[in-house]
C-alpha atoms as a PDB file:
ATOM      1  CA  UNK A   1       0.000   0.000   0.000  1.00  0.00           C
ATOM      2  CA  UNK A   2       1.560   3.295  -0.470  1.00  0.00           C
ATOM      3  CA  UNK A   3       1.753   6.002   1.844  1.00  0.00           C
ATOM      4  CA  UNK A   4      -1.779   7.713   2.480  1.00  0.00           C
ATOM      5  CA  UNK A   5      -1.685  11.763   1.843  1.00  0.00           C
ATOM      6  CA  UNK A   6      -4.511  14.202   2.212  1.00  0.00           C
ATOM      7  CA  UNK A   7      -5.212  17.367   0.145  1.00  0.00           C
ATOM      8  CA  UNK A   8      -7.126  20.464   0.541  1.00  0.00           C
ATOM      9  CA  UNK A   9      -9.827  19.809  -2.387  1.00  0.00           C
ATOM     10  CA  UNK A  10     -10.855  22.121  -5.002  1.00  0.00           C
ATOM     11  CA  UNK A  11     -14.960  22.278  -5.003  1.00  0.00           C
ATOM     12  CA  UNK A  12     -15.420  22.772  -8.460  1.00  0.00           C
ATOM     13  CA  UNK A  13     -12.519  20.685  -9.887  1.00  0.00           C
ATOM     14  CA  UNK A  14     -12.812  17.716  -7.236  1.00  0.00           C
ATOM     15  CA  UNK A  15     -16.470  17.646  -7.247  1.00  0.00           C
ATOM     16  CA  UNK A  16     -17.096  14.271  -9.524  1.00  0.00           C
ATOM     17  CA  UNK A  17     -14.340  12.535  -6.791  1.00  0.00           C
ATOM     18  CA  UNK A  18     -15.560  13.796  -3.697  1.00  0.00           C
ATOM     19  CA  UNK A  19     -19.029  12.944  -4.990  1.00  0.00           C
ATOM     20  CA  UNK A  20     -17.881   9.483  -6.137  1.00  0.00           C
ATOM     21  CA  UNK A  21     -17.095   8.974  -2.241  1.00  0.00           C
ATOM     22  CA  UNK A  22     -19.718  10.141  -0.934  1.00  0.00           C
ATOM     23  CA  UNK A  23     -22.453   8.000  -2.516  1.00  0.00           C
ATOM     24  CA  UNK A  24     -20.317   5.416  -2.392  1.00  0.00           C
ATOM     25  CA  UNK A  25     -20.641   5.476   1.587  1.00  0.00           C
ATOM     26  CA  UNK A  26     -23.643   7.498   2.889  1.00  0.00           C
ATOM     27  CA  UNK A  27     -25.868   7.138  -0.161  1.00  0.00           C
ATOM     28  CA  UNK A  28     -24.738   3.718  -1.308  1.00  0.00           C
ATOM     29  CA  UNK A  29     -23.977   1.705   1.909  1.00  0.00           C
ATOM     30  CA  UNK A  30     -25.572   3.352   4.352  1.00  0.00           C
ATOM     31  CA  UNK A  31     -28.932   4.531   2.668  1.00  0.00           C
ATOM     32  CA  UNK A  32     -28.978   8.287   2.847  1.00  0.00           C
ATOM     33  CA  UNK A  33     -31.580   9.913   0.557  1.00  0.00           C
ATOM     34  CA  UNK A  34     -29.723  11.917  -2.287  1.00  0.00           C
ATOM     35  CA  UNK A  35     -31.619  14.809  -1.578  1.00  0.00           C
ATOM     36  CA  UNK A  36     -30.457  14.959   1.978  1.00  0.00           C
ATOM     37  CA  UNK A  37     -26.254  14.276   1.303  1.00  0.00           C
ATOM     38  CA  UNK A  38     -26.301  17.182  -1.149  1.00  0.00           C
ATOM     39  CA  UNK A  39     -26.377  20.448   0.899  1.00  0.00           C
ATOM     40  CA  UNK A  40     -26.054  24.225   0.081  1.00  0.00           C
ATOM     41  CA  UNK A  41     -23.005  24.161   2.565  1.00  0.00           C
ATOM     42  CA  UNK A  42     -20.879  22.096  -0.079  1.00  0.00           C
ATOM     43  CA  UNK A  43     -20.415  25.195  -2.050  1.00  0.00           C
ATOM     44  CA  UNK A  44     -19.027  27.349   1.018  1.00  0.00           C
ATOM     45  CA  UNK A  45     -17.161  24.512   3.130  1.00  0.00           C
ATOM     46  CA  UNK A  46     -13.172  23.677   2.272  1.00  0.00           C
ATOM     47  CA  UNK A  47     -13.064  20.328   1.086  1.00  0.00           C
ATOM     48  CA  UNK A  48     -10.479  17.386   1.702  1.00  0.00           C
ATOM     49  CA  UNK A  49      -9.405  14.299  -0.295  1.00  0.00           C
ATOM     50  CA  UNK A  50      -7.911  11.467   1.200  1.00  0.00           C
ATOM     51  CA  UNK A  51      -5.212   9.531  -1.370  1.00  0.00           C
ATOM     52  CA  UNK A  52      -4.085   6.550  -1.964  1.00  0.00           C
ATOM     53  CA  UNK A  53      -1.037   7.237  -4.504  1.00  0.00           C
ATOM     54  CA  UNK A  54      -3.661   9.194  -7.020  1.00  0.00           C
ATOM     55  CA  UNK A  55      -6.694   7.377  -6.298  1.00  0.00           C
ATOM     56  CA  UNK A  56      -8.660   9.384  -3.956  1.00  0.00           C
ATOM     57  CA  UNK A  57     -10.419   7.024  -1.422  1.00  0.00           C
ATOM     58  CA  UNK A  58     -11.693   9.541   1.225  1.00  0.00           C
ATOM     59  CA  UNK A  59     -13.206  13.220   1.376  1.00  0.00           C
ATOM     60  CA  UNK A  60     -14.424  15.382   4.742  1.00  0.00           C
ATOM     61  CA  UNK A  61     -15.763  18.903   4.750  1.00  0.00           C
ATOM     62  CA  UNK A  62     -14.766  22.033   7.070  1.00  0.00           C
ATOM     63  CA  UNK A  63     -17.383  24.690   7.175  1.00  0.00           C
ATOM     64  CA  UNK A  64     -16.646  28.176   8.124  1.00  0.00           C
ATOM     65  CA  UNK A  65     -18.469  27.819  11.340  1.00  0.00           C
ATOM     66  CA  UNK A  66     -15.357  25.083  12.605  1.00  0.00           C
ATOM     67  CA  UNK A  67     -18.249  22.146  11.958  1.00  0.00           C
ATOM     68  CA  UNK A  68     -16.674  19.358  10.015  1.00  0.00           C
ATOM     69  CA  UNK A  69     -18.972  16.720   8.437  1.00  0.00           C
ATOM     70  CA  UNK A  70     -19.062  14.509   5.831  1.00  0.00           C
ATOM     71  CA  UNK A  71     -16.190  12.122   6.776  1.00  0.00           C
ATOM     72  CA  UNK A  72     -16.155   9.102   4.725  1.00  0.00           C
ATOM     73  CA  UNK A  73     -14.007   6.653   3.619  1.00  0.00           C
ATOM     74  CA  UNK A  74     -14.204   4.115   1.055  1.00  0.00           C
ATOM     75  CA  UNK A  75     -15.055   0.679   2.132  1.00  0.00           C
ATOM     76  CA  UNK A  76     -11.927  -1.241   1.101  1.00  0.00           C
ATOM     77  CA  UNK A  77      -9.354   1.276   3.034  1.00  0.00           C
ATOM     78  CA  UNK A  78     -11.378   1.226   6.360  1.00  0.00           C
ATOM     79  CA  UNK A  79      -9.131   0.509   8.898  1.00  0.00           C
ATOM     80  CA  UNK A  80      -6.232   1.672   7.669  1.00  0.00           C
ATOM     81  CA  UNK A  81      -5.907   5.205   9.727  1.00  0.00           C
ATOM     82  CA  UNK A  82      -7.422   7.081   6.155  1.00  0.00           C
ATOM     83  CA  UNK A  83      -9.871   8.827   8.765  1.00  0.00           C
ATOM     84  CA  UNK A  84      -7.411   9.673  11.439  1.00  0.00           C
ATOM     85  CA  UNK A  85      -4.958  11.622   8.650  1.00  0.00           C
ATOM     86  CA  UNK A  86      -8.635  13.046   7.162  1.00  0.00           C
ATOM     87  CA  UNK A  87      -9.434  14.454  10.850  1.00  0.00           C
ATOM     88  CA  UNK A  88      -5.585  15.525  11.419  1.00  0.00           C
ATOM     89  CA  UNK A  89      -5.679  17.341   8.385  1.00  0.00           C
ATOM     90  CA  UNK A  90      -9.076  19.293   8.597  1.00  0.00           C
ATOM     91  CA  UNK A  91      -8.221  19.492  12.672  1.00  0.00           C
ATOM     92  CA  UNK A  92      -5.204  21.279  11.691  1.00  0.00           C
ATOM     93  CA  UNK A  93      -6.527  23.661   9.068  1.00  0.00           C
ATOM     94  CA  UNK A  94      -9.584  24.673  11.523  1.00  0.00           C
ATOM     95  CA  UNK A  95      -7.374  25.437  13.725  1.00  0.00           C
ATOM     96  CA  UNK A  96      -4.494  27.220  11.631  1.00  0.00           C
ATOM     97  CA  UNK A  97      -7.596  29.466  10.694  1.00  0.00           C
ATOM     98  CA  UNK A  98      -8.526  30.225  14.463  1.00  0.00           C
ATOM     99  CA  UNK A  99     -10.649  27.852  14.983  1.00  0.00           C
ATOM    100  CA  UNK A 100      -9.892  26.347  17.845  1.00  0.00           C
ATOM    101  CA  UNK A 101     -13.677  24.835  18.768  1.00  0.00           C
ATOM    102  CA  UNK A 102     -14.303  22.321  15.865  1.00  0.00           C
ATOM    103  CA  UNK A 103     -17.409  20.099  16.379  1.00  0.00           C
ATOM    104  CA  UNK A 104     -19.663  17.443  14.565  1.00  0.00           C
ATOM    105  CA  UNK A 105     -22.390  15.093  14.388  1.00  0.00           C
ATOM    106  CA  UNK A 106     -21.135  11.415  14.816  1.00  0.00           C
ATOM    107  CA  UNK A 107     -22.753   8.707  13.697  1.00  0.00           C
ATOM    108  CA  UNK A 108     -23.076   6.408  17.208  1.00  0.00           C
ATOM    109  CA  UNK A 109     -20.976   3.639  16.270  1.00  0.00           C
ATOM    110  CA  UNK A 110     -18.340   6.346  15.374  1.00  0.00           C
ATOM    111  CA  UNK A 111     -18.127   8.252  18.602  1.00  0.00           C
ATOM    112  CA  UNK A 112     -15.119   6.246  20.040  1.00  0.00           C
ATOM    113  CA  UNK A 113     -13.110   7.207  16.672  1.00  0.00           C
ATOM    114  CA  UNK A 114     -13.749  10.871  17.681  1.00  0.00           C
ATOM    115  CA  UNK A 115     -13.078  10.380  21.161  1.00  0.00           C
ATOM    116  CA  UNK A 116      -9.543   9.151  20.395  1.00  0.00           C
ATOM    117  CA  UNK A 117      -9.316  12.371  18.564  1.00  0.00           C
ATOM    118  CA  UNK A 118     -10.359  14.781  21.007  1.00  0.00           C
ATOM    119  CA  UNK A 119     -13.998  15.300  20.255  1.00  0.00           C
ATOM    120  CA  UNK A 120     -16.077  14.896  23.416  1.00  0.00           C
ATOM    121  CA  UNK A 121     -19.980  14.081  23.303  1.00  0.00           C
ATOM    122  CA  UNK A 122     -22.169  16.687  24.356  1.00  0.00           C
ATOM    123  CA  UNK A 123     -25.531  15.055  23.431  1.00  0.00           C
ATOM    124  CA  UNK A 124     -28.286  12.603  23.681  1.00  0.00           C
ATOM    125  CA  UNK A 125     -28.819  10.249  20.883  1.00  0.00           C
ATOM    126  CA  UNK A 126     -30.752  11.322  18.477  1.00  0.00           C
ATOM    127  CA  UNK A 127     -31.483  10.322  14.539  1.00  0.00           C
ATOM    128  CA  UNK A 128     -30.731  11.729  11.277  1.00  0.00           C
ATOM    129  CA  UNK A 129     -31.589  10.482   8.507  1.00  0.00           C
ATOM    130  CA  UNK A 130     -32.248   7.560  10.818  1.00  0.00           C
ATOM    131  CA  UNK A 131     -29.000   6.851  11.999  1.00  0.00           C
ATOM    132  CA  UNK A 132     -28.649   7.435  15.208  1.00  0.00           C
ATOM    133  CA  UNK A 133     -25.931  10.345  15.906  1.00  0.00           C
ATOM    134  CA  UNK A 134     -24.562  12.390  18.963  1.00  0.00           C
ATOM    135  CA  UNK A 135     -23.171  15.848  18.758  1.00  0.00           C
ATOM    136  CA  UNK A 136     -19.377  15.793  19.566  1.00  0.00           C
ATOM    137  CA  UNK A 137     -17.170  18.913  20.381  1.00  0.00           C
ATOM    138  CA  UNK A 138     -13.382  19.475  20.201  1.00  0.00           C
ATOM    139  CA  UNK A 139     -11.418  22.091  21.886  1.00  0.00           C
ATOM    140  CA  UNK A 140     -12.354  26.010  23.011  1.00  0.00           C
END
């Protein structure tokens, strides 16, 4: 496997990629309506690819508010840290901006990944798009 590198995206050029992901994991696998994984934030937010070599296999979103959603990784490269250099990356830009409070929705099952990061959970359960989530907070 080579070495794993993340990117700041480009919206408009890295669209059909970060798309690609996307549907590939929320839409695809874990059965989020289109309508609802399409968002006018997309246009706003600073985008991040994950790579393997040139093959990106991983995308995440920072909005301008420090929120960072979207965090998905291709099936085939779970477990192989491609979300923990996603989160370092967009963790690091948040806070090279000022940003030192960055916080998210987690999917449940997902929380302990975020804890190991830094994130805390400040919520009940609750569901979106009936998954059930918890709203996690990192820092300031």
């Amino acid at each position: 496997m080579n070495k794993i590198h993340v990117s700041v995206a480009d919206w408009q050029k890295d669209i059909a990629e970060i798309r690609r992901i996307r549907e590939a994991v929320f839409i695809a696998e874990q059965s989020v309506p289109a309508e609802l994984e399409w968002d006018a934030d997309d246009a706003g937010a600073m985008h991040f690819l994950a790579f393997e070599g040139d093959f990106p296999i991983g995308t995440a979103r920072l909005l301008p508010s420090g929120e960072i959603g979207r965090v998905s990784v291709l099936k085939d490269w779970r477990g192989l840290k491609v979300g923990d250099k996603l989160m370092e990356a967009v963790i690091g830009v948040a806070e090279g901006r000022g940003q030192t409070r960055q916080f998210l929705s987690a999917q449940v099952y997902a929380a302990p990944f975020y804890e190991r990061l830094g994130f805390k959970i400040v919520s009940e359960e609750f569901l979106e798009v009936g998954i059930p989530h918890v709203d996690m907070v990192r820092g300031g």
